[in-house]
Protein backbone atom coordinates (compact mmCIF):
# COMPACT_ATOMS: atom_id res chain seq x y z
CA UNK A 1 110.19 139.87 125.42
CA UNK A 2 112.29 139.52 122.22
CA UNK A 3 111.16 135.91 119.94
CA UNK A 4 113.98 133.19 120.18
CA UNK A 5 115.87 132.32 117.02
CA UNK A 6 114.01 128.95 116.62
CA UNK A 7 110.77 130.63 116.83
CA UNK A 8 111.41 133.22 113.74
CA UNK A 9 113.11 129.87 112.30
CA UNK A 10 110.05 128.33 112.51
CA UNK A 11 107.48 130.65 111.71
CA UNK A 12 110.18 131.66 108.44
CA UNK A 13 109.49 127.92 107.42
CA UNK A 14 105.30 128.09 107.53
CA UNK A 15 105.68 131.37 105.61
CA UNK A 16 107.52 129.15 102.77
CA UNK A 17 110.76 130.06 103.06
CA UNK A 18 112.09 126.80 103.53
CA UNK A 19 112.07 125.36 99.85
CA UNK A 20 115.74 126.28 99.15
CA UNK A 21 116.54 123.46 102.00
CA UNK A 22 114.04 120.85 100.43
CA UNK A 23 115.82 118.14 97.88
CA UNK A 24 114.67 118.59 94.15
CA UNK A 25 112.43 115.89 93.24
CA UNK A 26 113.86 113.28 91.47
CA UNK A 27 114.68 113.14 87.99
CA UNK A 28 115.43 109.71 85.97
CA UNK A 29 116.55 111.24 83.25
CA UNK A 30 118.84 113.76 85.14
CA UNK A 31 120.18 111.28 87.75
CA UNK A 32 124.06 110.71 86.59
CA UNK A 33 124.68 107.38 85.58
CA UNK A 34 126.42 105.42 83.40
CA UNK A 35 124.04 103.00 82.02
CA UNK A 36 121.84 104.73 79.26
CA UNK A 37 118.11 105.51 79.89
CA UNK A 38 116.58 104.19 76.58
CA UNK A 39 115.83 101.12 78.00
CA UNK A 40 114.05 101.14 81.84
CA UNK A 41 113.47 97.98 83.62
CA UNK A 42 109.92 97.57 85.41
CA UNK A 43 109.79 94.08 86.82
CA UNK A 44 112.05 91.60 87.87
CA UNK A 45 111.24 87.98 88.28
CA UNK A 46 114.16 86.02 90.15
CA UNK A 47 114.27 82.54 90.59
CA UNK A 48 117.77 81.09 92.30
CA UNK A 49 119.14 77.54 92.25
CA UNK A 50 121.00 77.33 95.50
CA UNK A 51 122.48 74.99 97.47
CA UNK A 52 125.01 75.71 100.22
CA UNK A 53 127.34 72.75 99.73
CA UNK A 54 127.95 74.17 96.17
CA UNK A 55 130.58 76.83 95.17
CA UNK A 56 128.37 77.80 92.22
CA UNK A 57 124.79 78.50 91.61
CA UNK A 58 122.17 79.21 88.41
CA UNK A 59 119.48 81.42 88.15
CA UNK A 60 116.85 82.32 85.74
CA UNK A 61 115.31 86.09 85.71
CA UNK A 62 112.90 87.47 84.11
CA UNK A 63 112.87 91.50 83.45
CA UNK A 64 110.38 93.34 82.33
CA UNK A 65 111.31 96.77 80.34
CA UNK A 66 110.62 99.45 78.35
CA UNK A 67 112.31 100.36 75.19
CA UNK A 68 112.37 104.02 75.37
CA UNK A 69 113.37 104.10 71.24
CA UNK A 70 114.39 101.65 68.95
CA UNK A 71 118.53 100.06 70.19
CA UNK A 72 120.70 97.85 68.69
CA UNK A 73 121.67 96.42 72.14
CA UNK A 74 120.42 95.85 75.92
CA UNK A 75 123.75 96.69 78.36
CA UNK A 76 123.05 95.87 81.92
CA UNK A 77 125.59 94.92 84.97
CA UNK A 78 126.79 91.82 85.48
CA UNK A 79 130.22 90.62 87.41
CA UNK A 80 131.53 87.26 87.58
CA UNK A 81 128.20 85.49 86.04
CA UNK A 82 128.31 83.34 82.85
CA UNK A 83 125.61 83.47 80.55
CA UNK A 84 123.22 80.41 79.63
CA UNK A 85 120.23 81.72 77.57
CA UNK A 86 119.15 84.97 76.55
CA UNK A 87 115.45 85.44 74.53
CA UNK A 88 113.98 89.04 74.18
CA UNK A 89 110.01 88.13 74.11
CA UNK A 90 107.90 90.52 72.51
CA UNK A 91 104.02 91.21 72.38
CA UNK A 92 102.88 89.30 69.02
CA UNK A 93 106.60 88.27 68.21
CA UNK A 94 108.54 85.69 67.84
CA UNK A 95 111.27 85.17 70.82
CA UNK A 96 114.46 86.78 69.51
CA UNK A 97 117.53 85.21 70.81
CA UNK A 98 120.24 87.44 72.09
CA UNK A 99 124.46 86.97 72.78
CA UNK A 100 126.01 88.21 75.87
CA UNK A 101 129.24 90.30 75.40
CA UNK A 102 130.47 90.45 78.73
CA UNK A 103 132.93 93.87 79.33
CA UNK A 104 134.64 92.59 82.59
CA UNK A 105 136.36 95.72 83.37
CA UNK A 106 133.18 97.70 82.99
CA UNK A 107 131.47 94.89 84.89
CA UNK A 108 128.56 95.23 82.03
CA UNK A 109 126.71 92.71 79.38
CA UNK A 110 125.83 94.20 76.25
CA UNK A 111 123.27 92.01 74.92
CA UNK A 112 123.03 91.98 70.79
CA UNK A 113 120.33 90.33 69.17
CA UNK A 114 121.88 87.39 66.92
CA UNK A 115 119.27 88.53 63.95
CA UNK A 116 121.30 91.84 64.35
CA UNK A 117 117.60 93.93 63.73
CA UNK A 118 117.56 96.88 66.13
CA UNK A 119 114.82 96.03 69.55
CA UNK A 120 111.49 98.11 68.59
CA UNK A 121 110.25 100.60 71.39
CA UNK A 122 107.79 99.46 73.88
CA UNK A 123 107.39 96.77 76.36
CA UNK A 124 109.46 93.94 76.19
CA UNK A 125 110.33 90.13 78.37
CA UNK A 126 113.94 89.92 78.80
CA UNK A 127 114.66 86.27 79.60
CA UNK A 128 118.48 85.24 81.18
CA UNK A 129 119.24 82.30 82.48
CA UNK A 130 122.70 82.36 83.77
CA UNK A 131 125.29 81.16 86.45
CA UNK A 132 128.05 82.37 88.93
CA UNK A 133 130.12 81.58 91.73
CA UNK A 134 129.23 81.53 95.05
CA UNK A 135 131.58 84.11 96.71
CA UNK A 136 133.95 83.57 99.81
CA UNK A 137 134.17 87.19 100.93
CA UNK A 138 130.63 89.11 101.78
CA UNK A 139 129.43 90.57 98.78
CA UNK A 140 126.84 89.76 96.03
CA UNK A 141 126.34 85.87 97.25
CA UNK A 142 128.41 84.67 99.21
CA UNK A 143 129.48 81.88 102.19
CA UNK A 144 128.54 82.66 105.46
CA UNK A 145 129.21 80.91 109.08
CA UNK A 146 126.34 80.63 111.77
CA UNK A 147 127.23 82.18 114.62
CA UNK A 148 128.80 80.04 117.41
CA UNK A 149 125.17 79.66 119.51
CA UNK A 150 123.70 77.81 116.45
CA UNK A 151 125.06 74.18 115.48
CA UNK A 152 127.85 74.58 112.49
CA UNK A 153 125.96 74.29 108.86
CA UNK A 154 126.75 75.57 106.05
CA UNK A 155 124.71 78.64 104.73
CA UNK A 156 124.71 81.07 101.88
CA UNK A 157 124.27 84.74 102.57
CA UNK A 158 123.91 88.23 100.17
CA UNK A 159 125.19 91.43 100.44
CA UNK A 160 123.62 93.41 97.04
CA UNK A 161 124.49 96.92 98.37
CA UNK A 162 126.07 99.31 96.89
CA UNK A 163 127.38 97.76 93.62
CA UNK A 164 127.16 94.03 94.29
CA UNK A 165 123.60 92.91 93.06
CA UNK A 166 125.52 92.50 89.69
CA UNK A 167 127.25 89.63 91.23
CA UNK A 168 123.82 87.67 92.00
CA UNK A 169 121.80 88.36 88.93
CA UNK A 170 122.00 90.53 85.11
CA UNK A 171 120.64 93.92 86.14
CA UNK A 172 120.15 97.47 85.80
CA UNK A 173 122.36 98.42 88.89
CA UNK A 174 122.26 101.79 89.55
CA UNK A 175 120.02 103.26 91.69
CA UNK A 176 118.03 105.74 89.09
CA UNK A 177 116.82 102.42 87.77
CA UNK A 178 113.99 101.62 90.04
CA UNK A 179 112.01 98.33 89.66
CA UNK A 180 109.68 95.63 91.47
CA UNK A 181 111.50 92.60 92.77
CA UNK A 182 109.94 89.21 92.84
């Protein structure tokens, strides 16, 4: 009796021959993107003003991050959103205020410290406080309907996938740039 295919399949994978079909392990610093890796975001702390009889809403986050070497500016995503305040708190600093240049094409902030001084390497509290419009199509945060069963009231809904987080809240919005969410 000759061995199926599957079985010299399978008994080629417990002899090891199966890395070439495993996925590389990944790689921040290798994973294409077009935000720059000097400076990684940790931590987010969200906190949304919202109110679904409103076509507009504020927000104030929080981002912890890591200054991978010394930069003359912050760039994260943002579409559609108008800054408010921006400080840069640092461990045994003063609280450096920053200025948003928005790049609407590029849907990106640069953030520039106003004491033009480059931001030090290390760990860092990026504070924004911000607001945007609420949307009428779904993506980022936007209007929404209940569905016919429940009684007609307004609602506000989010769709953040693929590319549209940067329409709720400044961040690093690429998927290399992995952080907690709060």
């Amino acid at each position: 009796m000759r061995p199926t295919l599957v079985a010299v399949l399978a008994v080629g994978a417990l002899a090891g021959s199966a890395p070439a079909w495993a996925q590389a392990r990944f790689d921040f610093d290798r994973t294409a993107g077009r935000l720059a890796k000097d400076v990684v975001p940790a931590h987010y702390a969200l906190d949304l003003d919202l109110d679904p009889a409103r076509d507009s809403f504020r927000g104030e986050v929080v981002v912890t991050l890591r200054v991978r070497q010394p930069v003359g500016a912050i760039e994260l995503h943002a579409e559609k959103l108008q800054a408010e305040r921006l400080t840069l708190d640092s461990a045994g600093a003063v609280p450096r205020t920053l200025r948003a240049q928005a790049d609407a094409a590029a849907q990106l902030w640069k953030l520039v410290p106003d004491d033009g001084a480059p931001i030090a390497a290390g760990e860092h509290r990026l504070r924004i406080a911000y607001r945007g419009p609420v949307g009428k199509s779904g993506t980022g945060l936007f209007q929404a309907s209940a569905p016919a069963a429940v009684a007609a009231e307004a609602m506000l809904a989010t769709q953040l996938a693929s590319i549209h987080a940067r329409e709720l809240l400044p961040v690093f919005d690429e998927p290399a740039f992995r952080a907690v969410f709060e």
